[in-house]
PDB file of N, CA and C in Angstrom:
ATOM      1  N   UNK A   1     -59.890 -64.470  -9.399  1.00  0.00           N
ATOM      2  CA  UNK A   1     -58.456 -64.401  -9.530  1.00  0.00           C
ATOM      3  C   UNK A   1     -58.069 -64.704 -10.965  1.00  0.00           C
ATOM      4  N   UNK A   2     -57.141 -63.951 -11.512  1.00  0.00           N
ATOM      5  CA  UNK A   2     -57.142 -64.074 -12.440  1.00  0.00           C
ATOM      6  C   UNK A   2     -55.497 -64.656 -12.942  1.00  0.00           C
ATOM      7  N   UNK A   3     -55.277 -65.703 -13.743  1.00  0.00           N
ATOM      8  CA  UNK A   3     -53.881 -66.608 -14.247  1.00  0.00           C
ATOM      9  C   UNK A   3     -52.743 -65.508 -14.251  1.00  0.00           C
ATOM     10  N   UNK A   4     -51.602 -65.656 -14.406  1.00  0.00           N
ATOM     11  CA  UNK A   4     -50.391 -65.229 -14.041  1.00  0.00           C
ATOM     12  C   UNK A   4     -49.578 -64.919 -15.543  1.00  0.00           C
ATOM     13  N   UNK A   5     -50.010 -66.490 -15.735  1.00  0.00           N
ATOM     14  CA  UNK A   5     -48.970 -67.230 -17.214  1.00  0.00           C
ATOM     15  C   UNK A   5     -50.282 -67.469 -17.961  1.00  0.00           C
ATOM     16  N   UNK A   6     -49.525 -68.034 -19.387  1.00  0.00           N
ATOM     17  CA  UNK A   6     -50.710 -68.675 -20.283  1.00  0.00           C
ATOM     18  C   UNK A   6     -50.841 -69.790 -19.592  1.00  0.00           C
ATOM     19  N   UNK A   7     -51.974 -70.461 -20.430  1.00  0.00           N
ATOM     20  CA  UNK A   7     -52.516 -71.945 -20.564  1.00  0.00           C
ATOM     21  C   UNK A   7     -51.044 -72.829 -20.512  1.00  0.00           C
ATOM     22  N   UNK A   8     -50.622 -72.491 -21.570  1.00  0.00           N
ATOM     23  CA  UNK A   8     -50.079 -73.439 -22.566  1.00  0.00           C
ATOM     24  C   UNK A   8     -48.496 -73.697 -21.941  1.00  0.00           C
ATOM     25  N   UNK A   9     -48.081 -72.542 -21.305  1.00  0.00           N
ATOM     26  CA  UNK A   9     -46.974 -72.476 -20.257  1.00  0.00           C
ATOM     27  C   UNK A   9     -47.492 -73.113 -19.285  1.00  0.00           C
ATOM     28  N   UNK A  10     -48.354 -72.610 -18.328  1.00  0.00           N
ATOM     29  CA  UNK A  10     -48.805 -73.201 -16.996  1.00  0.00           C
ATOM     30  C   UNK A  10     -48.888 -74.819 -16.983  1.00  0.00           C
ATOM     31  N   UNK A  11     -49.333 -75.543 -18.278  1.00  0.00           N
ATOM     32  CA  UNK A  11     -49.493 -76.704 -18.497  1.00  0.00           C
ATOM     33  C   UNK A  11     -48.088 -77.285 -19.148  1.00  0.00           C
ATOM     34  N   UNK A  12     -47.360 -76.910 -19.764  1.00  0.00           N
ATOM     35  CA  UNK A  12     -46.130 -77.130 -19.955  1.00  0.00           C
ATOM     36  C   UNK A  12     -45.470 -77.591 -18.625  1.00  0.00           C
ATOM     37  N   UNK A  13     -45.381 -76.689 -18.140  1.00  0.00           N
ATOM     38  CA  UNK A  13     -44.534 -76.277 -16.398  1.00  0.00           C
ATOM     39  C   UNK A  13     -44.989 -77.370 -15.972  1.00  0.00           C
ATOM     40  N   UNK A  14     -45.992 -77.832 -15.552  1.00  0.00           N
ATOM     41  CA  UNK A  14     -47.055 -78.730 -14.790  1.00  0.00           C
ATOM     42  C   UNK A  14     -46.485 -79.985 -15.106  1.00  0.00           C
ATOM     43  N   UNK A  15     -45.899 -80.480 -16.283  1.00  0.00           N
ATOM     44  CA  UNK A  15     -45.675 -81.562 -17.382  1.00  0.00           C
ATOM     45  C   UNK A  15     -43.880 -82.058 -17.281  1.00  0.00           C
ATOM     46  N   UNK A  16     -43.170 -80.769 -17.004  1.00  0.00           N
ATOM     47  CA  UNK A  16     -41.993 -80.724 -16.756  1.00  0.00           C
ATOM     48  C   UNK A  16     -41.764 -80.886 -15.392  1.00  0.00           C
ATOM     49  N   UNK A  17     -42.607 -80.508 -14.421  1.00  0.00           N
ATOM     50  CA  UNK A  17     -42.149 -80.405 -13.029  1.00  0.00           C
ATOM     51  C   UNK A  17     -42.448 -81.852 -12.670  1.00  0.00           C
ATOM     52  N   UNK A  18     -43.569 -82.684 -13.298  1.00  0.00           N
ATOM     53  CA  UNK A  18     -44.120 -83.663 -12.779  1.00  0.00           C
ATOM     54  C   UNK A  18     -42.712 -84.931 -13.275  1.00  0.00           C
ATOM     55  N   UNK A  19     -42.177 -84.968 -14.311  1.00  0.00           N
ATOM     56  CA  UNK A  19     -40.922 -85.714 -14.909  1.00  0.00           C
ATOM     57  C   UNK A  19     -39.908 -85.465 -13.943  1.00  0.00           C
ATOM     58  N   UNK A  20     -39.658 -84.039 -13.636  1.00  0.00           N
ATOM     59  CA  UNK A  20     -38.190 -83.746 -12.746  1.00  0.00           C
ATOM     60  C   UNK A  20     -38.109 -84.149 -11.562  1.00  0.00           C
ATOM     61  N   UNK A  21     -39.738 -84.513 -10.703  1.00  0.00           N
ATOM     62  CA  UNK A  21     -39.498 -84.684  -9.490  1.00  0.00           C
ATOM     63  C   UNK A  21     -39.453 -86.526  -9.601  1.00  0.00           C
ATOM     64  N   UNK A  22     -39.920 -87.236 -10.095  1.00  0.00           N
ATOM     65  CA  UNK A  22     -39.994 -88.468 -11.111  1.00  0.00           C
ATOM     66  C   UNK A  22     -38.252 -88.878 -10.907  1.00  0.00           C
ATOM     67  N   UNK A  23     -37.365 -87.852 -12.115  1.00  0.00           N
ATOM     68  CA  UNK A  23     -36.034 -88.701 -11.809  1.00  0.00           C
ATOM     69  C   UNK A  23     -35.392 -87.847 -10.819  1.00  0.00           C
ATOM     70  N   UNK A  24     -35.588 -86.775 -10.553  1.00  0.00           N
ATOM     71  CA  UNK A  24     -34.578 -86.382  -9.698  1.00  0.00           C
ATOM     72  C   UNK A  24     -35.054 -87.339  -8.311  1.00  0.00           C
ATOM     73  N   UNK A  25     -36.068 -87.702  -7.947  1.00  0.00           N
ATOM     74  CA  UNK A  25     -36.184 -88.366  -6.652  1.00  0.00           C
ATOM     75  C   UNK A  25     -35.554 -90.031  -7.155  1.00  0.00           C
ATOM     76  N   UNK A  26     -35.649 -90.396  -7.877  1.00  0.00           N
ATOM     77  CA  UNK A  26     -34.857 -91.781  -8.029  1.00  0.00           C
ATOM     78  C   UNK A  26     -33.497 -91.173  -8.103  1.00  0.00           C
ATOM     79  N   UNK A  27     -32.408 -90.278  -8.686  1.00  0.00           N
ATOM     80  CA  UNK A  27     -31.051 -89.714  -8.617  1.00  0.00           C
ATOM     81  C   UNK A  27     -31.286 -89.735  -7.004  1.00  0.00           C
ATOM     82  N   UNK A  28     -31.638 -88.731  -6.172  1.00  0.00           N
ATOM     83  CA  UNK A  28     -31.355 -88.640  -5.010  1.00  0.00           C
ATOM     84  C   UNK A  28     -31.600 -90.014  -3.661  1.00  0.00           C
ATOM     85  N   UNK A  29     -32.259 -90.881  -4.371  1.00  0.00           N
ATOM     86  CA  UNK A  29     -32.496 -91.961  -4.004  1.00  0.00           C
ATOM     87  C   UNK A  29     -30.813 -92.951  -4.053  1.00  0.00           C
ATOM     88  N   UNK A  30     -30.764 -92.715  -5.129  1.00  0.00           N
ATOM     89  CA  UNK A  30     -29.345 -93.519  -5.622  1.00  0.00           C
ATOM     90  C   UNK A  30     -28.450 -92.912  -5.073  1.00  0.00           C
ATOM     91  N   UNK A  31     -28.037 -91.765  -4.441  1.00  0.00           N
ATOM     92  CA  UNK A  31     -27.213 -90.900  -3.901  1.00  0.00           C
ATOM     93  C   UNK A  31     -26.959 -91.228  -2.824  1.00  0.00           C
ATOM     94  N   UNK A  32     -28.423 -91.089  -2.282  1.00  0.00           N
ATOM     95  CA  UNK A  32     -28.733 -91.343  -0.368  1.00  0.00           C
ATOM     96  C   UNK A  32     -28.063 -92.726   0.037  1.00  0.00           C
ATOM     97  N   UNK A  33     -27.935 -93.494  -1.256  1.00  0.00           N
ATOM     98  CA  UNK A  33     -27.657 -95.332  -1.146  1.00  0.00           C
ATOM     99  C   UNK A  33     -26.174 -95.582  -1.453  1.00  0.00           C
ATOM    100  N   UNK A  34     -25.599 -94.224  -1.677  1.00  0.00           N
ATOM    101  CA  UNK A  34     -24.285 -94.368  -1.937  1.00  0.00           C
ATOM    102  C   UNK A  34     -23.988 -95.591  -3.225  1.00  0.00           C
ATOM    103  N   UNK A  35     -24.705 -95.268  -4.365  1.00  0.00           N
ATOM    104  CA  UNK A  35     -24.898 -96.492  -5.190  1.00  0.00           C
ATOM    105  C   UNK A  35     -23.459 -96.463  -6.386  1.00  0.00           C
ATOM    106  N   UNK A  36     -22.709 -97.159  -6.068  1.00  0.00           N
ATOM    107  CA  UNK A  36     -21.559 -96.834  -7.041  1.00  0.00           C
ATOM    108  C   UNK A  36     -21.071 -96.387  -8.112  1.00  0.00           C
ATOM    109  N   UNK A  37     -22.592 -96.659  -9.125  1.00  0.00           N
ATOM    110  CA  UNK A  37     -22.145 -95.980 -10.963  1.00  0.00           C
ATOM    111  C   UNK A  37     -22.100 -94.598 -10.652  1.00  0.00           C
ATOM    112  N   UNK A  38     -22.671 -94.249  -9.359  1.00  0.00           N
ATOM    113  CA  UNK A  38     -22.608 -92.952  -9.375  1.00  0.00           C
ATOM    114  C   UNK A  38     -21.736 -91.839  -8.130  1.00  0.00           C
ATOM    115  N   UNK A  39     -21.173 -92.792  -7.718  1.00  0.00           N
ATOM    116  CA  UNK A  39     -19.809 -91.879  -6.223  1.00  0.00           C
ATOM    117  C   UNK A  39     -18.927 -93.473  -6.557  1.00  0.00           C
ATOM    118  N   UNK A  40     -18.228 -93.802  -7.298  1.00  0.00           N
ATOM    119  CA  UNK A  40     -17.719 -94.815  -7.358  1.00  0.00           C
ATOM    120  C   UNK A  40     -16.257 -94.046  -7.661  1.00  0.00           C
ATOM    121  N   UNK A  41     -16.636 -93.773  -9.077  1.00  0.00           N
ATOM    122  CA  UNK A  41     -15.134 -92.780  -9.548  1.00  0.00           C
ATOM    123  C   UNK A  41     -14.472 -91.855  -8.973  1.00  0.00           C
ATOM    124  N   UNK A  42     -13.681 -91.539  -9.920  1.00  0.00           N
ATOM    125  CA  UNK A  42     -12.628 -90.283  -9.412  1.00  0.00           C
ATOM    126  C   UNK A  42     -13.405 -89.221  -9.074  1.00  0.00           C
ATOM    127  N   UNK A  43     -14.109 -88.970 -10.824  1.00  0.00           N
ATOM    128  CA  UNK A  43     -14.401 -87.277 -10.770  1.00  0.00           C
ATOM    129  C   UNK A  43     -15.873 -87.245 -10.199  1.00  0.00           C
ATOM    130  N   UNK A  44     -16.443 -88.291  -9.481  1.00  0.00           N
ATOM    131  CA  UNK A  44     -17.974 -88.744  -8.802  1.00  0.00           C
ATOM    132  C   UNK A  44     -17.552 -87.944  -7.568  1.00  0.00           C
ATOM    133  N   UNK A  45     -18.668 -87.452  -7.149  1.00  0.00           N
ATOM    134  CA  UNK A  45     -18.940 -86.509  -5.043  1.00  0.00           C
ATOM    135  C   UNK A  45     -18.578 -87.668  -4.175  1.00  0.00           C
ATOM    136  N   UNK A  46     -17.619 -87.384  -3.760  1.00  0.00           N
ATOM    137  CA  UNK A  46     -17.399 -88.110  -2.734  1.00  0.00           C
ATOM    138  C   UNK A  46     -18.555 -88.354  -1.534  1.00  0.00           C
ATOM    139  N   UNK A  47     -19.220 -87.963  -0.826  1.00  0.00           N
ATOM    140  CA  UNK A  47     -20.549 -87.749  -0.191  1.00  0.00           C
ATOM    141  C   UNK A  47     -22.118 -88.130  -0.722  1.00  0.00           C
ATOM    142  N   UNK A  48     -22.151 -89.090  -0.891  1.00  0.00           N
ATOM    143  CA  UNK A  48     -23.449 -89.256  -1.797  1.00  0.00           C
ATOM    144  C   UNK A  48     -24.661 -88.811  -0.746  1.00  0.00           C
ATOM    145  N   UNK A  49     -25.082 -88.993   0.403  1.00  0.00           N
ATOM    146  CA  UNK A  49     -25.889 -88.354   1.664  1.00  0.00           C
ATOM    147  C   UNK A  49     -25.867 -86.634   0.946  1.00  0.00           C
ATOM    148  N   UNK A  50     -24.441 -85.996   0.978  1.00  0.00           N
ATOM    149  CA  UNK A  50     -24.473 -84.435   0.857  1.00  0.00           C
ATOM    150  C   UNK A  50     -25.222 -83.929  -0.426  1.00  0.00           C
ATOM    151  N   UNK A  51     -25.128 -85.165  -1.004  1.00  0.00           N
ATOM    152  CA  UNK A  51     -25.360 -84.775  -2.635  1.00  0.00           C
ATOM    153  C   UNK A  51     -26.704 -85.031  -2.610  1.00  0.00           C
ATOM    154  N   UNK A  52     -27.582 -85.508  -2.312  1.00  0.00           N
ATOM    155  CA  UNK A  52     -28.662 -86.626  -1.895  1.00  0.00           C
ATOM    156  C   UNK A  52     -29.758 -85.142  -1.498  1.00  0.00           C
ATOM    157  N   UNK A  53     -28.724 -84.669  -0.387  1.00  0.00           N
ATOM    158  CA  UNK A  53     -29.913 -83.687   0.393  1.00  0.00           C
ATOM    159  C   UNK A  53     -29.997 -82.471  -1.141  1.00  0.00           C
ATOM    160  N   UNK A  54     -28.936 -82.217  -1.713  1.00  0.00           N
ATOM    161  CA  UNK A  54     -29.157 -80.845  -2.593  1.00  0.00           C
ATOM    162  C   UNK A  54     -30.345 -80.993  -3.737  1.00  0.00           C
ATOM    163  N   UNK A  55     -29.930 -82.718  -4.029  1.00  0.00           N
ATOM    164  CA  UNK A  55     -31.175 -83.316  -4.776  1.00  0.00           C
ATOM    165  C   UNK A  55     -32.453 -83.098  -4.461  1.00  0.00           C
ATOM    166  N   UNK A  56     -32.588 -82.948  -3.380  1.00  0.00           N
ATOM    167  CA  UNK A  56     -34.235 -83.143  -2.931  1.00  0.00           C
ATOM    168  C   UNK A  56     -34.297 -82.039  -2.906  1.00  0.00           C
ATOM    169  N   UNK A  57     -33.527 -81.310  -2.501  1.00  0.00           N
ATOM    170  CA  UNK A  57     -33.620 -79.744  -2.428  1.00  0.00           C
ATOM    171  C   UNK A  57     -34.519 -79.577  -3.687  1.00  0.00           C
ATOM    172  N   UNK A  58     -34.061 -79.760  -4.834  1.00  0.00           N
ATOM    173  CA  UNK A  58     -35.070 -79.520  -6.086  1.00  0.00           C
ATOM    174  C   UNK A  58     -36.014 -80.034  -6.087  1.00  0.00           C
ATOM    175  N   UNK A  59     -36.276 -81.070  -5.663  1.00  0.00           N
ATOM    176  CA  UNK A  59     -37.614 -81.752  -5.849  1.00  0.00           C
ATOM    177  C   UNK A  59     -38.228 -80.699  -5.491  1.00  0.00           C
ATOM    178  N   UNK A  60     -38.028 -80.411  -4.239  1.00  0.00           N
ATOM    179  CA  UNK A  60     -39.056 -79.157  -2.787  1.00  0.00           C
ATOM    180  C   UNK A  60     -39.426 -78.519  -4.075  1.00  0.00           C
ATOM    181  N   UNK A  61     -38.448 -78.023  -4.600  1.00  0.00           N
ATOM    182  CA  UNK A  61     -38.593 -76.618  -5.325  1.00  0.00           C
ATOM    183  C   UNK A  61     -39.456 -76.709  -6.490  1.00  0.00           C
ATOM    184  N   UNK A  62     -39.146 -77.859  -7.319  1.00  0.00           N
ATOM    185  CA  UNK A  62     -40.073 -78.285  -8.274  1.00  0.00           C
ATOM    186  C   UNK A  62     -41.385 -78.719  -8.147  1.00  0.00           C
ATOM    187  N   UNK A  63     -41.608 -79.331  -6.809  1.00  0.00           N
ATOM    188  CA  UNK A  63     -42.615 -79.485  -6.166  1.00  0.00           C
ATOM    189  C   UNK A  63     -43.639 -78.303  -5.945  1.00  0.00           C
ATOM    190  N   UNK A  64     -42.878 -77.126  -5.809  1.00  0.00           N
ATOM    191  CA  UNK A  64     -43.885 -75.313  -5.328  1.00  0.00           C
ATOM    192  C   UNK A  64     -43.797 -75.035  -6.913  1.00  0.00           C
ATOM    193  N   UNK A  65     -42.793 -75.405  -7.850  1.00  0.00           N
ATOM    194  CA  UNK A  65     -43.269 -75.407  -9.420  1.00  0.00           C
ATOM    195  C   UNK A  65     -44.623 -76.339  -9.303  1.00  0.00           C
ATOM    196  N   UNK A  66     -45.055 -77.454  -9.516  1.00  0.00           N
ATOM    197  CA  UNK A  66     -45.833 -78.086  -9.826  1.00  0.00           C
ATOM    198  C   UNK A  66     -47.249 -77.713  -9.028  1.00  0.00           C
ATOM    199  N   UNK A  67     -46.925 -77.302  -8.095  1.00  0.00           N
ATOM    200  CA  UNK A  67     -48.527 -76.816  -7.176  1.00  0.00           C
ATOM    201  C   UNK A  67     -48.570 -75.500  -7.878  1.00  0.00           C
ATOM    202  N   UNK A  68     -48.225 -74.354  -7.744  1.00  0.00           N
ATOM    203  CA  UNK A  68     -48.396 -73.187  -8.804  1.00  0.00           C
ATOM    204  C   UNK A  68     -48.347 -72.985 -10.081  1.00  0.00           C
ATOM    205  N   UNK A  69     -47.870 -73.895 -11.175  1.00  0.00           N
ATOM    206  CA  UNK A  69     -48.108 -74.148 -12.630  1.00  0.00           C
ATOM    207  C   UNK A  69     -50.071 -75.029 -12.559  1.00  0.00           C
ATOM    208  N   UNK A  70     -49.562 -76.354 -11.695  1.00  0.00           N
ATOM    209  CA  UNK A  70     -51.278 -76.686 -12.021  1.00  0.00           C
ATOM    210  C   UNK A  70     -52.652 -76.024 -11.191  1.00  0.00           C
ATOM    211  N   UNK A  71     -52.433 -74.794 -10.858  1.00  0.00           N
ATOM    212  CA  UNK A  71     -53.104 -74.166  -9.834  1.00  0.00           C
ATOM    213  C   UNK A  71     -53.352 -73.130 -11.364  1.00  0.00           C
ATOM    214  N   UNK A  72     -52.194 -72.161 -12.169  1.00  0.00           N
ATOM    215  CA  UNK A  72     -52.750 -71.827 -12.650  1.00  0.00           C
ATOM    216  C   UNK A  72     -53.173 -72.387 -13.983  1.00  0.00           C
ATOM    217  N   UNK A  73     -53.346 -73.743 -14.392  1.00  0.00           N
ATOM    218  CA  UNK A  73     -53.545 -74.380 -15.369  1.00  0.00           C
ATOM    219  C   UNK A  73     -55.473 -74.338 -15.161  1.00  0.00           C
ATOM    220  N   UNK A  74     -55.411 -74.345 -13.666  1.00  0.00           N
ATOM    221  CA  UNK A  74     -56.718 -74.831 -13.182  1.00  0.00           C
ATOM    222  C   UNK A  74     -57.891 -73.722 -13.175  1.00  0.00           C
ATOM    223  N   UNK A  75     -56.733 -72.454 -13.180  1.00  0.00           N
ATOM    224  CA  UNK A  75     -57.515 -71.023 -13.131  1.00  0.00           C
ATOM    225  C   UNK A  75     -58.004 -70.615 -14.819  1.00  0.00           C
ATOM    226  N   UNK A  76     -56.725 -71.161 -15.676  1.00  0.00           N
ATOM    227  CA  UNK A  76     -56.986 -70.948 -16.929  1.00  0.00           C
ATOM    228  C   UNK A  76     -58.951 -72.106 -17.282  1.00  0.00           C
ATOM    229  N   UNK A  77     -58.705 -73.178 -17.106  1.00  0.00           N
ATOM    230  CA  UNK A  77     -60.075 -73.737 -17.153  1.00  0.00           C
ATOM    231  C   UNK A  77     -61.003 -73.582 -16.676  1.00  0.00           C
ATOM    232  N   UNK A  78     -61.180 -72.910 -14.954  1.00  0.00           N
ATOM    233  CA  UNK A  78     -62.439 -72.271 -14.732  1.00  0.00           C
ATOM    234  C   UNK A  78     -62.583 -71.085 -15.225  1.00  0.00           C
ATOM    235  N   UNK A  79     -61.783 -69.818 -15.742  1.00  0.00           N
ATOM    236  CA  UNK A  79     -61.864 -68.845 -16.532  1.00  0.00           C
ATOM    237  C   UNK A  79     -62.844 -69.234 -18.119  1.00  0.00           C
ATOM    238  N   UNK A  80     -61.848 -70.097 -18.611  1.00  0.00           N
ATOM    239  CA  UNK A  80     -62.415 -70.769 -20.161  1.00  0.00           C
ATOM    240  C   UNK A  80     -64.045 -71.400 -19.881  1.00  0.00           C
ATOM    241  N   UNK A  81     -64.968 -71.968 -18.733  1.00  0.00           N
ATOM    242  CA  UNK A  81     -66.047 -72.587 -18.202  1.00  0.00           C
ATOM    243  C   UNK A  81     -67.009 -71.450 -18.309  1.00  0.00           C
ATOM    244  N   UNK A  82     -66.184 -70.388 -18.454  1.00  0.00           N
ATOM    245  CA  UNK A  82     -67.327 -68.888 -17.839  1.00  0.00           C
ATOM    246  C   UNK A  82     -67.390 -68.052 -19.314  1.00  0.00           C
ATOM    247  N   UNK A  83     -66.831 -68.478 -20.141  1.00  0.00           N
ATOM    248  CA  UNK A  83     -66.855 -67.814 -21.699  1.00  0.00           C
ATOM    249  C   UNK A  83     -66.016 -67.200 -22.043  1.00  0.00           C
ATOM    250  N   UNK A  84     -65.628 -66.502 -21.020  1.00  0.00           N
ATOM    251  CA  UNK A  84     -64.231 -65.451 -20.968  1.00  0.00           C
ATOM    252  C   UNK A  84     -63.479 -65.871 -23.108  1.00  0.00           C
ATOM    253  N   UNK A  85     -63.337 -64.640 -23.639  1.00  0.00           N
ATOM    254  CA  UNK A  85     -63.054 -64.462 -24.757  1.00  0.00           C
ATOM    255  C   UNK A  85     -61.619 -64.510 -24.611  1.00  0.00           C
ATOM    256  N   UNK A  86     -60.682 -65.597 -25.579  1.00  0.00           N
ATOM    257  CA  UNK A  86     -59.393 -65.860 -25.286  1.00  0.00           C
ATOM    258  C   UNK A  86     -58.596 -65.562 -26.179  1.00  0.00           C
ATOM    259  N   UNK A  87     -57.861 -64.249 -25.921  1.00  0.00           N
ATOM    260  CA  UNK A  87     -57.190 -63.541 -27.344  1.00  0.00           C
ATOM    261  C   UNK A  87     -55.895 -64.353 -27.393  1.00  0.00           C
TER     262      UNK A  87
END
């Protein structure tokens, strides 16, 4: 099988997805808790639960980022193991 993306993207992606699911799961954490600095105010979501679920929603999503960026990070290194010439 052969990589999709480069190296250097695939490992990027891998690097970014692993940070986003990091704070976005503490944000949606703080949401789910109805934690005040953040549904306290005016112009704050009234619903911190509603807001909570859309949050995780990304994680999911960043999560199928992070299994398919280091999947092909992983294809790029057994490719590179076999000599394969890398223009």
């Amino acid at each position: 099988m052969k990589p999709v993306v480069g190296s250097m993207q695939a490992w990027s992606c891998f690097v970014i997805s692993v940070f986003a699911i990091i704070i976005l799961s503490v944000l949606g954490i703080l949401f789910k808790g109805n934690h005040p600095e953040l549904v306290g105010g005016i112009e704050d979501p009234d619903d911190g639960p509603a807001t909570a679920g859309a949050v995780f929603i990304a994680v999911i999503i960043y999560a199928g980022f992070l299994v398919f960026c280091g999947l092909q990070g992983l294809l790029h290194l057994r490719e590179n193991r076999r000599g394969s010439i890398a223009l």
